[in-house]
PDB file of N, CA and C in Angstrom:
ATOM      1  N   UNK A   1      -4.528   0.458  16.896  1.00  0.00           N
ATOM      2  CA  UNK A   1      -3.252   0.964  16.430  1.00  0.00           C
ATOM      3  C   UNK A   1      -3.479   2.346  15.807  1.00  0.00           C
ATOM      4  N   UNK A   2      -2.697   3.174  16.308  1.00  0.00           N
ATOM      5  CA  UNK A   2      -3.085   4.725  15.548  1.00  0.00           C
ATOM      6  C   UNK A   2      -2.075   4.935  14.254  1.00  0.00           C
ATOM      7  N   UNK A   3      -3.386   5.697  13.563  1.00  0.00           N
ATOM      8  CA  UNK A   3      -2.908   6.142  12.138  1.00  0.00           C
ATOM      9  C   UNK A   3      -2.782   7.223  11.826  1.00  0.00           C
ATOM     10  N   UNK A   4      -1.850   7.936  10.545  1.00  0.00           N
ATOM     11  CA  UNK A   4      -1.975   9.426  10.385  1.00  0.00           C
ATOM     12  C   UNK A   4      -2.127   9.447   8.973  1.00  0.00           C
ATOM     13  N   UNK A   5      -2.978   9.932   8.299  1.00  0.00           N
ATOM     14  CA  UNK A   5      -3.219  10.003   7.019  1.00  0.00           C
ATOM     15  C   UNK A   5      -3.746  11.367   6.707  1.00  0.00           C
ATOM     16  N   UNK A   6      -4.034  12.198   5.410  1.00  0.00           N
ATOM     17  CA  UNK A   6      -4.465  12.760   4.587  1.00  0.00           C
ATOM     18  C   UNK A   6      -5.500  12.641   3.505  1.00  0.00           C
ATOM     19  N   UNK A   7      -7.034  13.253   3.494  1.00  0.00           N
ATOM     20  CA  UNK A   7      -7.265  12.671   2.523  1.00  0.00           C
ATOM     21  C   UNK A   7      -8.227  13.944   2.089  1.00  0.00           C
ATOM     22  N   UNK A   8      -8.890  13.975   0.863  1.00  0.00           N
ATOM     23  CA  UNK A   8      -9.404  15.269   0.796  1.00  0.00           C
ATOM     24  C   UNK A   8     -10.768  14.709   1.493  1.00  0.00           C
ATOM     25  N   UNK A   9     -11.365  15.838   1.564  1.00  0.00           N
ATOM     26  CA  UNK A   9     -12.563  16.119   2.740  1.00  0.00           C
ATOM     27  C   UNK A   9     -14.107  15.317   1.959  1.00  0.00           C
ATOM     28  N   UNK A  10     -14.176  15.807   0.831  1.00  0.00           N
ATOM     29  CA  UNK A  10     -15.398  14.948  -0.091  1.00  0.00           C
ATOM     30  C   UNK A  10     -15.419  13.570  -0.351  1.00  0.00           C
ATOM     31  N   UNK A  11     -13.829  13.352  -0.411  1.00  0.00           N
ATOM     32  CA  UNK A  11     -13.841  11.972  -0.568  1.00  0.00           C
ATOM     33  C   UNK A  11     -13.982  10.872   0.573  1.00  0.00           C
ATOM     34  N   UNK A  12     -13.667  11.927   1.779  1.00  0.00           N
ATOM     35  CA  UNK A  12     -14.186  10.825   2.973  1.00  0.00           C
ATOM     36  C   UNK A  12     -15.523  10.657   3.477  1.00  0.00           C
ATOM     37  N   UNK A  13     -15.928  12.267   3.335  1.00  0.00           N
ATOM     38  CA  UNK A  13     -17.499  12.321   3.419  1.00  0.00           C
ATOM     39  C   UNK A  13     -18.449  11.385   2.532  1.00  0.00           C
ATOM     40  N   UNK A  14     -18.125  11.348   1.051  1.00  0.00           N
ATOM     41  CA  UNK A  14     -18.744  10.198   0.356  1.00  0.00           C
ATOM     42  C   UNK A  14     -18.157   8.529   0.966  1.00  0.00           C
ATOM     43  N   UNK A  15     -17.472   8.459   1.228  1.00  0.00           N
ATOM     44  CA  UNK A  15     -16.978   6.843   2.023  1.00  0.00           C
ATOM     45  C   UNK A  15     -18.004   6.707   3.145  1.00  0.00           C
ATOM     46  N   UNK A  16     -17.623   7.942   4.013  1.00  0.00           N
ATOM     47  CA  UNK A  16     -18.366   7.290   5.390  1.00  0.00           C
ATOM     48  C   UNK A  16     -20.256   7.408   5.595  1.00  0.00           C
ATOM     49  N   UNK A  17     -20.747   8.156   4.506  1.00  0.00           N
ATOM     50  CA  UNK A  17     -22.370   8.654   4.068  1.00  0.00           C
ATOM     51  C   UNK A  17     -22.502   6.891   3.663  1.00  0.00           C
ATOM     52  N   UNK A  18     -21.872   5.989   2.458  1.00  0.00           N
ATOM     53  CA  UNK A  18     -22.021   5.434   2.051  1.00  0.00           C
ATOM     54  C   UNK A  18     -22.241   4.246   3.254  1.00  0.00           C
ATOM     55  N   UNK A  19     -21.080   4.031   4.192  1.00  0.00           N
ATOM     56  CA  UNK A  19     -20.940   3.450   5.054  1.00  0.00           C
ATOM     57  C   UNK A  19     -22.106   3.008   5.985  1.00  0.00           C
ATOM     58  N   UNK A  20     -22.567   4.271   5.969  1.00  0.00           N
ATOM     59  CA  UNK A  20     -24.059   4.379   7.188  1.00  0.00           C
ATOM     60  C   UNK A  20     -24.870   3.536   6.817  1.00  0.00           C
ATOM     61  N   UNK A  21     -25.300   3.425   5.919  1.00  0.00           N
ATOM     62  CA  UNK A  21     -26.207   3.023   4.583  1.00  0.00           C
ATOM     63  C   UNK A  21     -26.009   1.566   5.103  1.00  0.00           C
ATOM     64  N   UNK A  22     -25.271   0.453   5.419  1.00  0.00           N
ATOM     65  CA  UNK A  22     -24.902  -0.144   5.431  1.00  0.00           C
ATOM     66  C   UNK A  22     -24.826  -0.432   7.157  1.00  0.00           C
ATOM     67  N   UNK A  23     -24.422   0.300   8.245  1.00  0.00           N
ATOM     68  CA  UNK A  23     -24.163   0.250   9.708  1.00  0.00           C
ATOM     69  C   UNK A  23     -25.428   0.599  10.626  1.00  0.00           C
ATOM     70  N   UNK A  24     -26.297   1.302  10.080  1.00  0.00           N
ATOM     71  CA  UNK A  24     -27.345   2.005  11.187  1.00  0.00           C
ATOM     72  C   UNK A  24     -28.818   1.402  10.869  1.00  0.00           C
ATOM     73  N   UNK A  25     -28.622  -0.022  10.554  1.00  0.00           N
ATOM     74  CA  UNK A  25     -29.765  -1.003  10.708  1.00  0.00           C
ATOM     75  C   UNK A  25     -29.373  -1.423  12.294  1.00  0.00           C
ATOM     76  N   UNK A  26     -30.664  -1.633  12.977  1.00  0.00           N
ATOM     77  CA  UNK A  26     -30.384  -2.431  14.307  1.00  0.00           C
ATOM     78  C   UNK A  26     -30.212  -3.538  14.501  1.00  0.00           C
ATOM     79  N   UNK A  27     -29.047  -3.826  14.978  1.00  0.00           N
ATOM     80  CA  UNK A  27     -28.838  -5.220  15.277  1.00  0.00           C
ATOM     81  C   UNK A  27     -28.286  -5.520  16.676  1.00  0.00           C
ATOM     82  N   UNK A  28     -28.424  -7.234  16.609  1.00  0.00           N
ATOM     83  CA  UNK A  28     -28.086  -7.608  18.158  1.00  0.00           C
ATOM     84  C   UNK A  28     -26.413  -7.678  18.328  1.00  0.00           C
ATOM     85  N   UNK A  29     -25.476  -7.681  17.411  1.00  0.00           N
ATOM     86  CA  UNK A  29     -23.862  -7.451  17.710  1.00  0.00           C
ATOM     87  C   UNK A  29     -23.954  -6.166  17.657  1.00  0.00           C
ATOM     88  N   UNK A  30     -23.446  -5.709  18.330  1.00  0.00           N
ATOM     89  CA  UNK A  30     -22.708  -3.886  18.316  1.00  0.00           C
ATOM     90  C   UNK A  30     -22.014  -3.589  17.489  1.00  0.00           C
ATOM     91  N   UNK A  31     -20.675  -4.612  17.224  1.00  0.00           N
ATOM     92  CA  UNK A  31     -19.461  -4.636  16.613  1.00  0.00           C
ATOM     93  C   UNK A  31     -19.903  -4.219  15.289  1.00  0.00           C
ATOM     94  N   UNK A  32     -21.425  -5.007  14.324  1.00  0.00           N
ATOM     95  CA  UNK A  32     -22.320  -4.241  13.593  1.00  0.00           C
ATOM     96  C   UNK A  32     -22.532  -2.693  13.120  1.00  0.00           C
ATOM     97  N   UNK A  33     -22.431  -2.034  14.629  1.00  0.00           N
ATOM     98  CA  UNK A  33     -22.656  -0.561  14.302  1.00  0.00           C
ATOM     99  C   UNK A  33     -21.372  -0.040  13.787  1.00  0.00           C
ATOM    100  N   UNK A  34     -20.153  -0.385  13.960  1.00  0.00           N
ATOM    101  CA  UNK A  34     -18.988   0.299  13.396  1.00  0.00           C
ATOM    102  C   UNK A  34     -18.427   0.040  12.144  1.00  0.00           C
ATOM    103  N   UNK A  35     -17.436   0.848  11.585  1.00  0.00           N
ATOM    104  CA  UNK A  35     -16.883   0.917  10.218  1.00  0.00           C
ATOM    105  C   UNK A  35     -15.539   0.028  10.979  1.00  0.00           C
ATOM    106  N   UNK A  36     -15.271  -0.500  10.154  1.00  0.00           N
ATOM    107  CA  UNK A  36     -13.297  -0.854  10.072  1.00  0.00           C
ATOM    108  C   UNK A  36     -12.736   0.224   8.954  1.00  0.00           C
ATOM    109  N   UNK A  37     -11.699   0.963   9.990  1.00  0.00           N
ATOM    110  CA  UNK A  37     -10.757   1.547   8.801  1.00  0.00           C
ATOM    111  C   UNK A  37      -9.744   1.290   9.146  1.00  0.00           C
ATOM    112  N   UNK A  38      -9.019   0.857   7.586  1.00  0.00           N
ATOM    113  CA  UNK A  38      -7.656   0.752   7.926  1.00  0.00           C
ATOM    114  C   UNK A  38      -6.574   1.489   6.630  1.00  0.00           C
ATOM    115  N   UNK A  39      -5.850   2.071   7.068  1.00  0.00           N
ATOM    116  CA  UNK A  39      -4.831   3.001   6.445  1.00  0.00           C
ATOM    117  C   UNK A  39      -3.092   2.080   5.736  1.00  0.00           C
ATOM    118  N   UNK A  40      -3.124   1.911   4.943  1.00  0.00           N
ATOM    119  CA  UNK A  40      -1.870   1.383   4.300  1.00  0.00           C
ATOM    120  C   UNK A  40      -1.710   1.382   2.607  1.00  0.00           C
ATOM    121  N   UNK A  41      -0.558   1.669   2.240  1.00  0.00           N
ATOM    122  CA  UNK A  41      -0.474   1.663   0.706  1.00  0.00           C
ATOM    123  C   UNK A  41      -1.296   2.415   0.433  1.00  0.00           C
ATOM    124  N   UNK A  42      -1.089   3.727   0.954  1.00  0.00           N
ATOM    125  CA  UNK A  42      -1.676   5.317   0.031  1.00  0.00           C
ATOM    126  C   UNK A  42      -2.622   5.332  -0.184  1.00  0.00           C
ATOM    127  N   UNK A  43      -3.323   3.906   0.836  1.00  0.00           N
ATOM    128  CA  UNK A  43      -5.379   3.756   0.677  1.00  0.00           C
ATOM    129  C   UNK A  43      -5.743   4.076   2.239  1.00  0.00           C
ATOM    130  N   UNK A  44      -6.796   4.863   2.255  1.00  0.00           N
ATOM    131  CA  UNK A  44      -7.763   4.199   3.394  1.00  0.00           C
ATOM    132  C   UNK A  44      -8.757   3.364   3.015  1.00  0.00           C
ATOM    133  N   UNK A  45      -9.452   2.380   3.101  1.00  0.00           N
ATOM    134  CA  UNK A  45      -9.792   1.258   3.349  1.00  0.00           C
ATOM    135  C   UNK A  45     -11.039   1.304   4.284  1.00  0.00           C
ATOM    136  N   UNK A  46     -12.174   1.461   4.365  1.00  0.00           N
ATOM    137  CA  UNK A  46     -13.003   1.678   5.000  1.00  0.00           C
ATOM    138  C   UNK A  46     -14.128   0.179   4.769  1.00  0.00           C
ATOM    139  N   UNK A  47     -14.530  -0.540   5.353  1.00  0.00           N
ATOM    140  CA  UNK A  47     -15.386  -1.700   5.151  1.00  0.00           C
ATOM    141  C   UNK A  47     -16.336  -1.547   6.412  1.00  0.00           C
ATOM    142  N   UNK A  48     -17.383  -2.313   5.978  1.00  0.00           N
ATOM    143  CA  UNK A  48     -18.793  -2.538   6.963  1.00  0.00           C
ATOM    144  C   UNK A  48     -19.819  -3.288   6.530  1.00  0.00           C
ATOM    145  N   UNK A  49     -20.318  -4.029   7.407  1.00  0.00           N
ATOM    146  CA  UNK A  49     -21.076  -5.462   6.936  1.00  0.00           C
ATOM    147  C   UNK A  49     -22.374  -5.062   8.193  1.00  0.00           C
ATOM    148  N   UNK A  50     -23.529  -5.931   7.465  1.00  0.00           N
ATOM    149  CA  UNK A  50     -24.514  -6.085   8.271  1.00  0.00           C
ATOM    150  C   UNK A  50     -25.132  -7.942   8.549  1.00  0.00           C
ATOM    151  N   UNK A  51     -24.013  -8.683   7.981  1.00  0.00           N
ATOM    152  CA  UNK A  51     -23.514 -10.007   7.886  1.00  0.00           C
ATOM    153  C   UNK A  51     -24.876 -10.454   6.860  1.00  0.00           C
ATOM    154  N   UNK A  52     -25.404  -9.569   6.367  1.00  0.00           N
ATOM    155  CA  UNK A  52     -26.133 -10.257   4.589  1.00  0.00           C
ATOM    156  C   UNK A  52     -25.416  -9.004   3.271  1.00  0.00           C
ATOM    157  N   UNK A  53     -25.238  -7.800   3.627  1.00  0.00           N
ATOM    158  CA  UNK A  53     -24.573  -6.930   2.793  1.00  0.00           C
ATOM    159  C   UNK A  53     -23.473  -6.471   3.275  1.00  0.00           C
ATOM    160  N   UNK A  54     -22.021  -6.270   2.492  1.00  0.00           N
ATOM    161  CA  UNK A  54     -20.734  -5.668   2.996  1.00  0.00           C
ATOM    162  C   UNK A  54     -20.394  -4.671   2.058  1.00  0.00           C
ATOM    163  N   UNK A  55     -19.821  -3.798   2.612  1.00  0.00           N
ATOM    164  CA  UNK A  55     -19.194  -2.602   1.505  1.00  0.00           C
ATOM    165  C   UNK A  55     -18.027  -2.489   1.850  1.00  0.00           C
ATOM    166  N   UNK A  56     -16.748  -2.333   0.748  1.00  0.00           N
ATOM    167  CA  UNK A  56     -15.445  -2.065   0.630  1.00  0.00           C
ATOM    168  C   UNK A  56     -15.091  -0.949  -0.148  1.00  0.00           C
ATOM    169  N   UNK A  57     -14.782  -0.204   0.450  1.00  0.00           N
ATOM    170  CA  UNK A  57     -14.701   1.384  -0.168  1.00  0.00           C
ATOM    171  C   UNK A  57     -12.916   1.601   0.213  1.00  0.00           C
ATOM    172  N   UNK A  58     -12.707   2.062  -0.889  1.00  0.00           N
ATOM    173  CA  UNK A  58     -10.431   2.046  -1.131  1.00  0.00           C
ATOM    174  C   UNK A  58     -10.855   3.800  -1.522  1.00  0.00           C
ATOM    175  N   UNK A  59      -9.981   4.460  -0.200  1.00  0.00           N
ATOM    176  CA  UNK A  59     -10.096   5.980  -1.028  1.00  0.00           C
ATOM    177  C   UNK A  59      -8.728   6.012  -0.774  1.00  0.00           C
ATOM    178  N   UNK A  60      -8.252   7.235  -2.063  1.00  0.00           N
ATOM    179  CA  UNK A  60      -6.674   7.540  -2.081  1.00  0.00           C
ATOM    180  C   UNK A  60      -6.544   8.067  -1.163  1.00  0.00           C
ATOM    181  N   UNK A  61      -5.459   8.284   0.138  1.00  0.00           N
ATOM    182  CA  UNK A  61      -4.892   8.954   0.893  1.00  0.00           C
ATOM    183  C   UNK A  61      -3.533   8.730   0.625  1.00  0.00           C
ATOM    184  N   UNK A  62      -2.945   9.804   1.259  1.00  0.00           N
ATOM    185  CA  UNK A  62      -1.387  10.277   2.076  1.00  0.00           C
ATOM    186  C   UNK A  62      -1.090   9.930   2.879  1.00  0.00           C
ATOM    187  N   UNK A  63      -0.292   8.688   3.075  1.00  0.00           N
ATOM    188  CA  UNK A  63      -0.307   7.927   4.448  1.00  0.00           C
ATOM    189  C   UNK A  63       1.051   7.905   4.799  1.00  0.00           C
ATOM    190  N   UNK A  64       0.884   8.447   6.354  1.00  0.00           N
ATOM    191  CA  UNK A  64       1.895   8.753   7.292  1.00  0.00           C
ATOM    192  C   UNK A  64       2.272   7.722   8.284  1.00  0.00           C
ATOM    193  N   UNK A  65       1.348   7.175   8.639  1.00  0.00           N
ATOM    194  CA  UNK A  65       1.728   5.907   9.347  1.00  0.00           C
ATOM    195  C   UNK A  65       0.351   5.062   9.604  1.00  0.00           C
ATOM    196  N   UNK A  66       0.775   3.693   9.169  1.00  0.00           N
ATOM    197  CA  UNK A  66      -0.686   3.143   8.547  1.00  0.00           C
ATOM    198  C   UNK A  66      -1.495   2.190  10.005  1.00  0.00           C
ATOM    199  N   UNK A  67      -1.709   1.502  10.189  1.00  0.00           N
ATOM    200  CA  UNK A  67      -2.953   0.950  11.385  1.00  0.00           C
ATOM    201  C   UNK A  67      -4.439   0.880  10.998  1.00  0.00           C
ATOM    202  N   UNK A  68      -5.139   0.356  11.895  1.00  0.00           N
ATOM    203  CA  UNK A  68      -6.612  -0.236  11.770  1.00  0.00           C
ATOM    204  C   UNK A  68      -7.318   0.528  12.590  1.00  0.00           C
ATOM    205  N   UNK A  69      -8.500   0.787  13.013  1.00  0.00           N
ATOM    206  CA  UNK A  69      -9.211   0.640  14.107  1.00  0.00           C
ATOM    207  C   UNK A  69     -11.485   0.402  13.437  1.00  0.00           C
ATOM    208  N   UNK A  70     -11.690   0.183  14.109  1.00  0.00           N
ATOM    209  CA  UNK A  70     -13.007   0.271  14.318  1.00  0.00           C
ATOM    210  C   UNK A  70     -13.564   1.012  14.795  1.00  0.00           C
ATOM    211  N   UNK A  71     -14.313   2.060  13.910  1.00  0.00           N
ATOM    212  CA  UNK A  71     -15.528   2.911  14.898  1.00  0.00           C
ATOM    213  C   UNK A  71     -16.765   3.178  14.900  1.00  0.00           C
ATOM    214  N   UNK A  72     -17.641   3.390  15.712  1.00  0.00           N
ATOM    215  CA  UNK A  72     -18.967   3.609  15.469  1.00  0.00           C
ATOM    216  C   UNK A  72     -19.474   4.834  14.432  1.00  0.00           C
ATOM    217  N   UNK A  73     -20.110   4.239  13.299  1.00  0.00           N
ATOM    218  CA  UNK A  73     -20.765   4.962  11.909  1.00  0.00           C
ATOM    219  C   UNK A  73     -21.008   6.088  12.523  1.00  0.00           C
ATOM    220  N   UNK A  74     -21.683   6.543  13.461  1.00  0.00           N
ATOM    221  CA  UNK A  74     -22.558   7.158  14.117  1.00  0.00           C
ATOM    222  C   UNK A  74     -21.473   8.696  14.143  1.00  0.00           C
ATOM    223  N   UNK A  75     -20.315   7.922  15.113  1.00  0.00           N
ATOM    224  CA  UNK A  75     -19.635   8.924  16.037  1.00  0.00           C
ATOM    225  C   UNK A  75     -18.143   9.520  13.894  1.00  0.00           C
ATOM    226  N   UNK A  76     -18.706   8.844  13.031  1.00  0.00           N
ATOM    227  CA  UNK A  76     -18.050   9.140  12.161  1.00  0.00           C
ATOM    228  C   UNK A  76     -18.302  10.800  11.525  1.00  0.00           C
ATOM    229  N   UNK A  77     -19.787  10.854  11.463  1.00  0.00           N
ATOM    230  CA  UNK A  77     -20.243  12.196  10.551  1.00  0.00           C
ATOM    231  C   UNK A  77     -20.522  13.485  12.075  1.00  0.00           C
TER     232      UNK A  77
END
């Protein structure tokens, strides 16, 4: 589902640095390598698990129209 949001530039860069940390261990699911973001209630919402550690990171955004998607950590920075 596509989203349109606003957010300042440091604050996403610290979300998705943090994220990696967390996504770019190797594993046998793929689904593994990506972040979930999802945009609603003036948050983005960024989460990622390596199914023994998860991180939930809420940054303020400007949200224009809210939705989910999943993407690879990688293809983030």
């Amino acid at each position: 589902m596509p989203f349109h949001f606003n957010i300042a530039r440091e604050d996403l860069l610290r979300a998705i640095s943090a994220q990696q940390q967390i996504t770019n261990k190797k594993g046998t699911l793929a689904i593994l390598a990506n972040v979930l973001m999802e945009v609603k209630n003036n948050e983005l919402i960024f989460t990622a698990t390596d199914l023994e550690i998860s991180l939930k990171q809420t940054v303020p955004a400007e949200v224009f129209e809210t939705g989910s998607l999943t993407l690879p950590s990688k293809k983030l920075f």
